[in-house]
C-alpha atoms as a PDB file:
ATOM      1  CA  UNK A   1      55.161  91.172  83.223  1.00  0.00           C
ATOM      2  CA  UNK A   2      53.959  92.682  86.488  1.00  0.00           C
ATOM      3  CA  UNK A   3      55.657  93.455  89.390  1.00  0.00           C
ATOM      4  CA  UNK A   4      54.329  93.848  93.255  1.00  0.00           C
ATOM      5  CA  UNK A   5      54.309  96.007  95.373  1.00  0.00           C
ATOM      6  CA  UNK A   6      56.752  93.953  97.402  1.00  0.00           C
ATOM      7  CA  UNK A   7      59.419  93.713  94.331  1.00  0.00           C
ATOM      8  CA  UNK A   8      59.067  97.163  93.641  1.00  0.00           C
ATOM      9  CA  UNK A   9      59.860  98.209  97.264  1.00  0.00           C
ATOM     10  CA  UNK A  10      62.909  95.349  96.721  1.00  0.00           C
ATOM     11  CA  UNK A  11      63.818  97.333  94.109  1.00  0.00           C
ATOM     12  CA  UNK A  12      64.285 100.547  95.135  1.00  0.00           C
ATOM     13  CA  UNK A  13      66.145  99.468  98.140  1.00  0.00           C
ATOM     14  CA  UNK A  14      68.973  97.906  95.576  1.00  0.00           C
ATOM     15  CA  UNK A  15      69.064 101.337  93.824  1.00  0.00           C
ATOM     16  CA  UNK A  16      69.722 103.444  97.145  1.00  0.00           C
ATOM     17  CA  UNK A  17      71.986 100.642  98.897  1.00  0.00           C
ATOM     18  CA  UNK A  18      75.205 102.386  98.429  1.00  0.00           C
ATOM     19  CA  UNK A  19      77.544 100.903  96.133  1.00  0.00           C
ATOM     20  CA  UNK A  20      80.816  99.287  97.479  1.00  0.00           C
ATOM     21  CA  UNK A  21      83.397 101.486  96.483  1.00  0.00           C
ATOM     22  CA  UNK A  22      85.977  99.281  93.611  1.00  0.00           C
ATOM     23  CA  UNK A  23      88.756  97.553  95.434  1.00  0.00           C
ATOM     24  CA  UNK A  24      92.615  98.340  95.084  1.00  0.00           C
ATOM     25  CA  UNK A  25      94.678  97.225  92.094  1.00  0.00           C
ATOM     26  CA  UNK A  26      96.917  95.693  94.725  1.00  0.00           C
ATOM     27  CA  UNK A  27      95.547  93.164  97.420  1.00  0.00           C
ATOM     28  CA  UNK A  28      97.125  94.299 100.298  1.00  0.00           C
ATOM     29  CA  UNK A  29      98.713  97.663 100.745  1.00  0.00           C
ATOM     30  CA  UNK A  30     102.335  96.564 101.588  1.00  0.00           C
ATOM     31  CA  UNK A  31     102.164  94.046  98.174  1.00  0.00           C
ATOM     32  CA  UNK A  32     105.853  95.142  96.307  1.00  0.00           C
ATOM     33  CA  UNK A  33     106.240  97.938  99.279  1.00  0.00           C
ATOM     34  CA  UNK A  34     109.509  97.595 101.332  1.00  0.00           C
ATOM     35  CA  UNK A  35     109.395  98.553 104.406  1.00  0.00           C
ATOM     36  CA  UNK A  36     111.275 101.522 105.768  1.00  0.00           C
ATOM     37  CA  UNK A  37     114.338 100.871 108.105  1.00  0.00           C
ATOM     38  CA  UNK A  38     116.879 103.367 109.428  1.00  0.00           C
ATOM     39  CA  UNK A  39     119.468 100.773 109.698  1.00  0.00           C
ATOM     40  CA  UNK A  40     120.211  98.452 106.855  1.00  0.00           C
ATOM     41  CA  UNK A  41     122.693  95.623 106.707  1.00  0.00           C
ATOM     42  CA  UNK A  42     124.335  94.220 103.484  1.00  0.00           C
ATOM     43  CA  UNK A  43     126.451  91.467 102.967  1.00  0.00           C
ATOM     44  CA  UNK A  44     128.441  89.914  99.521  1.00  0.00           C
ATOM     45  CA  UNK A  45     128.869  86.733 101.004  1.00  0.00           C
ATOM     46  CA  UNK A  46     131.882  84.882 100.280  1.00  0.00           C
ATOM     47  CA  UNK A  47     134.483  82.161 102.280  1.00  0.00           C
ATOM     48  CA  UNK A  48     137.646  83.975 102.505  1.00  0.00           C
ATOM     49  CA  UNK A  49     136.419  88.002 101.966  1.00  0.00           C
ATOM     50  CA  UNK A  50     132.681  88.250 103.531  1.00  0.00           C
ATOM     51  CA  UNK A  51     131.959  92.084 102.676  1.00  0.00           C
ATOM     52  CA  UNK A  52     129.277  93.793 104.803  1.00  0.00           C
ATOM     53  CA  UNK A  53     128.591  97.306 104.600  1.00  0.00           C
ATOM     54  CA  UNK A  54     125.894  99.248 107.548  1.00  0.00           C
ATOM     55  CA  UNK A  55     124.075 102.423 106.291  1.00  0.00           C
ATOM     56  CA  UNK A  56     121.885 104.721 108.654  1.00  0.00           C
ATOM     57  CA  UNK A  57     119.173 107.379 107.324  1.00  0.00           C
ATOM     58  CA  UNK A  58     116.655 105.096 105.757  1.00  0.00           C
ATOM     59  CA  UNK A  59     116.891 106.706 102.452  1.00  0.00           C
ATOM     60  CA  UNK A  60     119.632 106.545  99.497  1.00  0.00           C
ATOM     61  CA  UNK A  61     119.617 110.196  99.225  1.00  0.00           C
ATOM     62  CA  UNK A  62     120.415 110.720 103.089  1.00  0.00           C
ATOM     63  CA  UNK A  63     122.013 107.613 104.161  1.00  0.00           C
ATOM     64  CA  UNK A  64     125.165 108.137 105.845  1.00  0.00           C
ATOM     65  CA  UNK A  65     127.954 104.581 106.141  1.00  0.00           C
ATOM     66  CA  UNK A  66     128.035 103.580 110.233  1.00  0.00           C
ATOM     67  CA  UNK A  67     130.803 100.531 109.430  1.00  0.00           C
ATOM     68  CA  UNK A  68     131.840  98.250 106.203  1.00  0.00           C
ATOM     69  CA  UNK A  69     134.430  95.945 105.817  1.00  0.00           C
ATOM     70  CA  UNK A  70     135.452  92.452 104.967  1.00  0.00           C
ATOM     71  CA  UNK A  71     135.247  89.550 107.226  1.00  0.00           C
ATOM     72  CA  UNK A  72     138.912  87.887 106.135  1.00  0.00           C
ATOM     73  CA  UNK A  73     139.569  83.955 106.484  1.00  0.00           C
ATOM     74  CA  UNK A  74     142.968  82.734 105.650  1.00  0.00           C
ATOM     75  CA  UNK A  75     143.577  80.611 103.091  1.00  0.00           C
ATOM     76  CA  UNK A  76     144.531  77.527 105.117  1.00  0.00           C
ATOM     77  CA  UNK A  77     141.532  77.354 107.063  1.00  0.00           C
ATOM     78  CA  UNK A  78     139.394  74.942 107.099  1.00  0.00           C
ATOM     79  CA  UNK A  79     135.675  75.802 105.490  1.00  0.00           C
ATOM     80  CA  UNK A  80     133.862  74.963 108.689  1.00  0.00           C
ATOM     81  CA  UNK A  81     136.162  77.356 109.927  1.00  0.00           C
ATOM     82  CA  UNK A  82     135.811  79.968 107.776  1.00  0.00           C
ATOM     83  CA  UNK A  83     132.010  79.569 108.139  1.00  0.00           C
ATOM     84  CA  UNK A  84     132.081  80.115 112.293  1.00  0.00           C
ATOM     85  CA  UNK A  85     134.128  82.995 111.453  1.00  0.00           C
ATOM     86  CA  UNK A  86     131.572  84.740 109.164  1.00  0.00           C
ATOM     87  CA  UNK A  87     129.058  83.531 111.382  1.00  0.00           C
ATOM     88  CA  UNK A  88     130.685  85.233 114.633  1.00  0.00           C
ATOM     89  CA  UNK A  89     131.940  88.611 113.035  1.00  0.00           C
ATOM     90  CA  UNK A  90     128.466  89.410 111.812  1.00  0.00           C
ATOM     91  CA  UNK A  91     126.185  88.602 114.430  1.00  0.00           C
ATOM     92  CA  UNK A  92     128.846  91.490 116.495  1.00  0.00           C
ATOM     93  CA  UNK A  93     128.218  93.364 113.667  1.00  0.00           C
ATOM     94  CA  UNK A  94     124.788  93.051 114.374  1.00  0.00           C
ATOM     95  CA  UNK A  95     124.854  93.508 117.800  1.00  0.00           C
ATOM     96  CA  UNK A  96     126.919  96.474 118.088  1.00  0.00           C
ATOM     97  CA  UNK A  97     124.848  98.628 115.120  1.00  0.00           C
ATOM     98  CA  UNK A  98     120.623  97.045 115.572  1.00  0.00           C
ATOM     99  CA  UNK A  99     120.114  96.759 111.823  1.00  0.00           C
ATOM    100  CA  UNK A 100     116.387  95.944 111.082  1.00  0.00           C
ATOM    101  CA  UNK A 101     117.098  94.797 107.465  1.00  0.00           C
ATOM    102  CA  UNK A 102     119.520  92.517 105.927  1.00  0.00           C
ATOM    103  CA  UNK A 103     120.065  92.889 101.824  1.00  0.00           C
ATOM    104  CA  UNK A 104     122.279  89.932 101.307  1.00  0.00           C
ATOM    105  CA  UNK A 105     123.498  89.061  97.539  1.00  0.00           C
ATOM    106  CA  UNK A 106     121.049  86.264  95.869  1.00  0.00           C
ATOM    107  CA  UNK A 107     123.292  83.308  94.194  1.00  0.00           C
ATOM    108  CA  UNK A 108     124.439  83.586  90.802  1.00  0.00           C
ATOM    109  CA  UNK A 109     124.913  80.969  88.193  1.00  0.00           C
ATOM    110  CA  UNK A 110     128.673  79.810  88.279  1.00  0.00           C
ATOM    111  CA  UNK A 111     130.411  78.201  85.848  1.00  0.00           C
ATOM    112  CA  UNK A 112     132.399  76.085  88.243  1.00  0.00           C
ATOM    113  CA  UNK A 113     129.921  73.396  90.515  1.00  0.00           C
ATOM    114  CA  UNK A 114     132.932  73.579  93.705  1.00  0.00           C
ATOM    115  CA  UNK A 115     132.347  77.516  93.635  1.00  0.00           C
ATOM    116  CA  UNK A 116     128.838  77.339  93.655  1.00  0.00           C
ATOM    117  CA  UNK A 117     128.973  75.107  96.611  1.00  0.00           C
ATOM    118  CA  UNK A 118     130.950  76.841  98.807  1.00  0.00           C
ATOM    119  CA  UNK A 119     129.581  79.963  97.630  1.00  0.00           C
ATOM    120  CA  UNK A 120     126.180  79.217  99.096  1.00  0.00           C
ATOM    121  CA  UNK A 121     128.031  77.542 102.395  1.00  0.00           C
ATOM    122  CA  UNK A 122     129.033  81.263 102.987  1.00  0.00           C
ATOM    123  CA  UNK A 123     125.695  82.628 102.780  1.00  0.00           C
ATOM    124  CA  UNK A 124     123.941  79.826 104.506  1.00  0.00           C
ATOM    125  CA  UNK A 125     126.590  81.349 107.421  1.00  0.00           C
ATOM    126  CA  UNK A 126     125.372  85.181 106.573  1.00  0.00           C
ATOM    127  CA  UNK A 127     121.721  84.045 106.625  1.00  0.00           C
ATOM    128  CA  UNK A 128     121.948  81.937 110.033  1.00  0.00           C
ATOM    129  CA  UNK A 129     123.343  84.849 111.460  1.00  0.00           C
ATOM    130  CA  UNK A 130     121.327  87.747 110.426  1.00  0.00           C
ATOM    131  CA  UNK A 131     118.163  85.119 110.940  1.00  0.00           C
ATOM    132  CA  UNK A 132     119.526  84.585 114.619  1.00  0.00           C
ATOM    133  CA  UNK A 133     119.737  88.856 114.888  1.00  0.00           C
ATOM    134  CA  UNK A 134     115.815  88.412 114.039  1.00  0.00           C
ATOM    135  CA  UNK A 135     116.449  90.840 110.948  1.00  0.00           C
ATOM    136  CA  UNK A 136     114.240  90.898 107.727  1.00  0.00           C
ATOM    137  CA  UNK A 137     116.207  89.294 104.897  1.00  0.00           C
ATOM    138  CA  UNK A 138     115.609  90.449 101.572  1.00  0.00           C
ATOM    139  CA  UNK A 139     118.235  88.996  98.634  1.00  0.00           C
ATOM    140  CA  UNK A 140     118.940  91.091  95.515  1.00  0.00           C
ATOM    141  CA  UNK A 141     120.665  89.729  92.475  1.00  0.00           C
ATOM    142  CA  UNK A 142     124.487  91.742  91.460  1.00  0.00           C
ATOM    143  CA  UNK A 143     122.885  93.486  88.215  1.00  0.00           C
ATOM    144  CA  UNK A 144     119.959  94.456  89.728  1.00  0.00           C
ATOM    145  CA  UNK A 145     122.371  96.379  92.233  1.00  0.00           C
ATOM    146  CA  UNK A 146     124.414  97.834  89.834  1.00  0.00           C
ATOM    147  CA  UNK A 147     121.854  99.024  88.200  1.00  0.00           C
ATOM    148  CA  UNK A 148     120.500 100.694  90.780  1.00  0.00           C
ATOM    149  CA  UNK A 149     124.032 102.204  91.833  1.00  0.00           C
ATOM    150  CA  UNK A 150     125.947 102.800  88.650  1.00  0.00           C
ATOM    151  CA  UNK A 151     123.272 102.740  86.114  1.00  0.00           C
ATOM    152  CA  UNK A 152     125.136  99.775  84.586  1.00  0.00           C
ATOM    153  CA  UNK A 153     124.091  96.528  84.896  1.00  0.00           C
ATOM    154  CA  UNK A 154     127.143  94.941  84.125  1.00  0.00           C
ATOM    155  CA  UNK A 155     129.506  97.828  86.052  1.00  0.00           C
ATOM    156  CA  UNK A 156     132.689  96.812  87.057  1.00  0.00           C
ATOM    157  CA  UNK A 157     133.610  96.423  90.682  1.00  0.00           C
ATOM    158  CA  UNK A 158     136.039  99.756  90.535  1.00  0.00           C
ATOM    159  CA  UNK A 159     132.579 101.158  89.313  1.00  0.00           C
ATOM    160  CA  UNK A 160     130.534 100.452  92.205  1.00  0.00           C
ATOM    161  CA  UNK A 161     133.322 101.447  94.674  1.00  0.00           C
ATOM    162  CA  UNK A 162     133.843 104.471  93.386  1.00  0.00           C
ATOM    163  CA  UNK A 163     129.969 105.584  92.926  1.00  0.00           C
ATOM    164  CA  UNK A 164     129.647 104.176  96.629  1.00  0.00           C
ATOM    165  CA  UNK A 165     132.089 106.326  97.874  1.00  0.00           C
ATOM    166  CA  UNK A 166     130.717 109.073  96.419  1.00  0.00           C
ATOM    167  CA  UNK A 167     126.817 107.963  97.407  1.00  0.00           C
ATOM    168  CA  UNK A 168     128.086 108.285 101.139  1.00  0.00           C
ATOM    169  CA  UNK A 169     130.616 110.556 101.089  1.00  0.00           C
ATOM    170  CA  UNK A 170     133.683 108.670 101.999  1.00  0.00           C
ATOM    171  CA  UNK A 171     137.291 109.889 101.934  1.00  0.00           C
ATOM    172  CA  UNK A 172     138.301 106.616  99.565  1.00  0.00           C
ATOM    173  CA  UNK A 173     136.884 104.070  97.743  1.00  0.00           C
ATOM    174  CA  UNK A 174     136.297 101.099 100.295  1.00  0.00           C
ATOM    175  CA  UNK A 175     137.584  97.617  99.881  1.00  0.00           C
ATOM    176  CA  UNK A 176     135.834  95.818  96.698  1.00  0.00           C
ATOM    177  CA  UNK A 177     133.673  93.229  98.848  1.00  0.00           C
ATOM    178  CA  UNK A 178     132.825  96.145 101.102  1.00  0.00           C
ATOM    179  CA  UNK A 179     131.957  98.270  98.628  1.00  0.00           C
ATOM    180  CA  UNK A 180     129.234  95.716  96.904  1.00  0.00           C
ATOM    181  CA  UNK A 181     127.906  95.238 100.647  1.00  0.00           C
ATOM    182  CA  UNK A 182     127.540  99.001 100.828  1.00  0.00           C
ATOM    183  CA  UNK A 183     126.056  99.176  97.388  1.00  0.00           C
ATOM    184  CA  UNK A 184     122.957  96.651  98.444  1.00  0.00           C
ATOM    185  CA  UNK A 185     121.965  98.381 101.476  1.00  0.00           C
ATOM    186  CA  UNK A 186     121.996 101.513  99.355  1.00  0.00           C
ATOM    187  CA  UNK A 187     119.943  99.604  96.471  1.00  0.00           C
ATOM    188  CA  UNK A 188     117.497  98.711  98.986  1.00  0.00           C
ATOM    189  CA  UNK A 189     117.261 101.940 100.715  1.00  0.00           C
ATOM    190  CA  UNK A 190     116.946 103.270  97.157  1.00  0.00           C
ATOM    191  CA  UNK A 191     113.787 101.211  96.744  1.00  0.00           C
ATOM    192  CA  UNK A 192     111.819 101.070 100.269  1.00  0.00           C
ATOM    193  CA  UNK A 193     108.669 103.487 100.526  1.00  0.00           C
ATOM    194  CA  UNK A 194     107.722 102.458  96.676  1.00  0.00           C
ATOM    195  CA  UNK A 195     105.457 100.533  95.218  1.00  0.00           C
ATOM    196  CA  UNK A 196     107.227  97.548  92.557  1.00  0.00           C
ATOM    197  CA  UNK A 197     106.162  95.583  90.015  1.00  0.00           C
ATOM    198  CA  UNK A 198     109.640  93.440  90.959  1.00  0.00           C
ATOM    199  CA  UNK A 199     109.823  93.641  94.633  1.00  0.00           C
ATOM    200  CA  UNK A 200     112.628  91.846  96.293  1.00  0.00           C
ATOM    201  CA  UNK A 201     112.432  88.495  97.311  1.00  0.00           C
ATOM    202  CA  UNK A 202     112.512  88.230 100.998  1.00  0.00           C
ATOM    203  CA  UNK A 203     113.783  84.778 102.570  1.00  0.00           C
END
């Protein structure tokens, strides 16, 4: 079959037009990358013990504890209550130390419906406040933390504390609630700047 001179010149021009270079595995570049923050927020919600836990340093390996503690609501207290309470004490928490990032425990399956339920009333109150603070939320399930902490998915709270305290240099183990607050900001500090094929759900 013949070809002329004006398909030939056609031709030529496809072999020399540069070819596009291949396009990365990921779509965009921040696809499973966390962000970096210098000051990360975490929070194990819960009605009566709220445990929140402020890192600085942006990085596991450097990150240094700025506050934790446990936002306490008596027993007889109503749950609406309680839930102001939690509400209030963080968003000062979050005034008084500018976190950027909020790692707040994701829900777990409970055996008992009535726990469940007022289980995610509490963190409705966490996420209401941190969304108020304009913070990025990110939620990370408890093994995923201890595993990132202890080596251990199924560590025992004493566990965590105690590899926490170590982590960031504190003179004692903190408070149990604390200390799992503490431990997610460290998780996720442990994991910005990388690239995962499981990144954290942000909400």
């Amino acid at each position: 079959m013949g070809v002329t001179p004006r398909q030939f010149q056609e031709l030529q021009q496809r072999v020399r037009a540069p070819k596009r270079a291949a396009g990365p595995i990921l779509d965009a570049p921040t696809a499973g990358l966390l962000a970096p923050a210098r000051v990360i927020l975490g929070i194990d919600p819960s009605l009566r013990g709220t445990g929140y836990g402020v890192i600085r340093g942006g990085r596991a390996a450097v990150a240094e504890s700025a506050a934790f503690g446990v936002v306490n609501c008596p027993a007889g207290w109503d749950r609406s209550r309680c839930l102001l309470r939690i509400a209030e004490a963080l968003g000062d928490i979050m005034r008084e130390h500018r976190p950027v990032v909020c790692v707040i425990e994701s829900l777990f399956y409970a055996q008992n419906y009535q726990t469940a339920l007022i289980m995610g009333e509490a963190r409705g109150a966490c996420l209401v406040a941190a969304a108020q603070a304009g913070l990025a939320i990110y939620e990370m399930a408890p093994r995923r933390v201890k595993q990132a902490i202890v080596g251990y998915g199924a560590a025992q709270k004493i566990a965590v504390a105690k590899m926490v305290q170590r982590l960031l240099n504190l003179a004692e183990p903190p408070p149990a609630d604390a200390a799992d607050a503490l431990a997610l900001a460290l998780a996720y500090a442990q994991e910005q700047g990388r690239y995962s094929l499981s990144p954290l759900k942000r909400i």
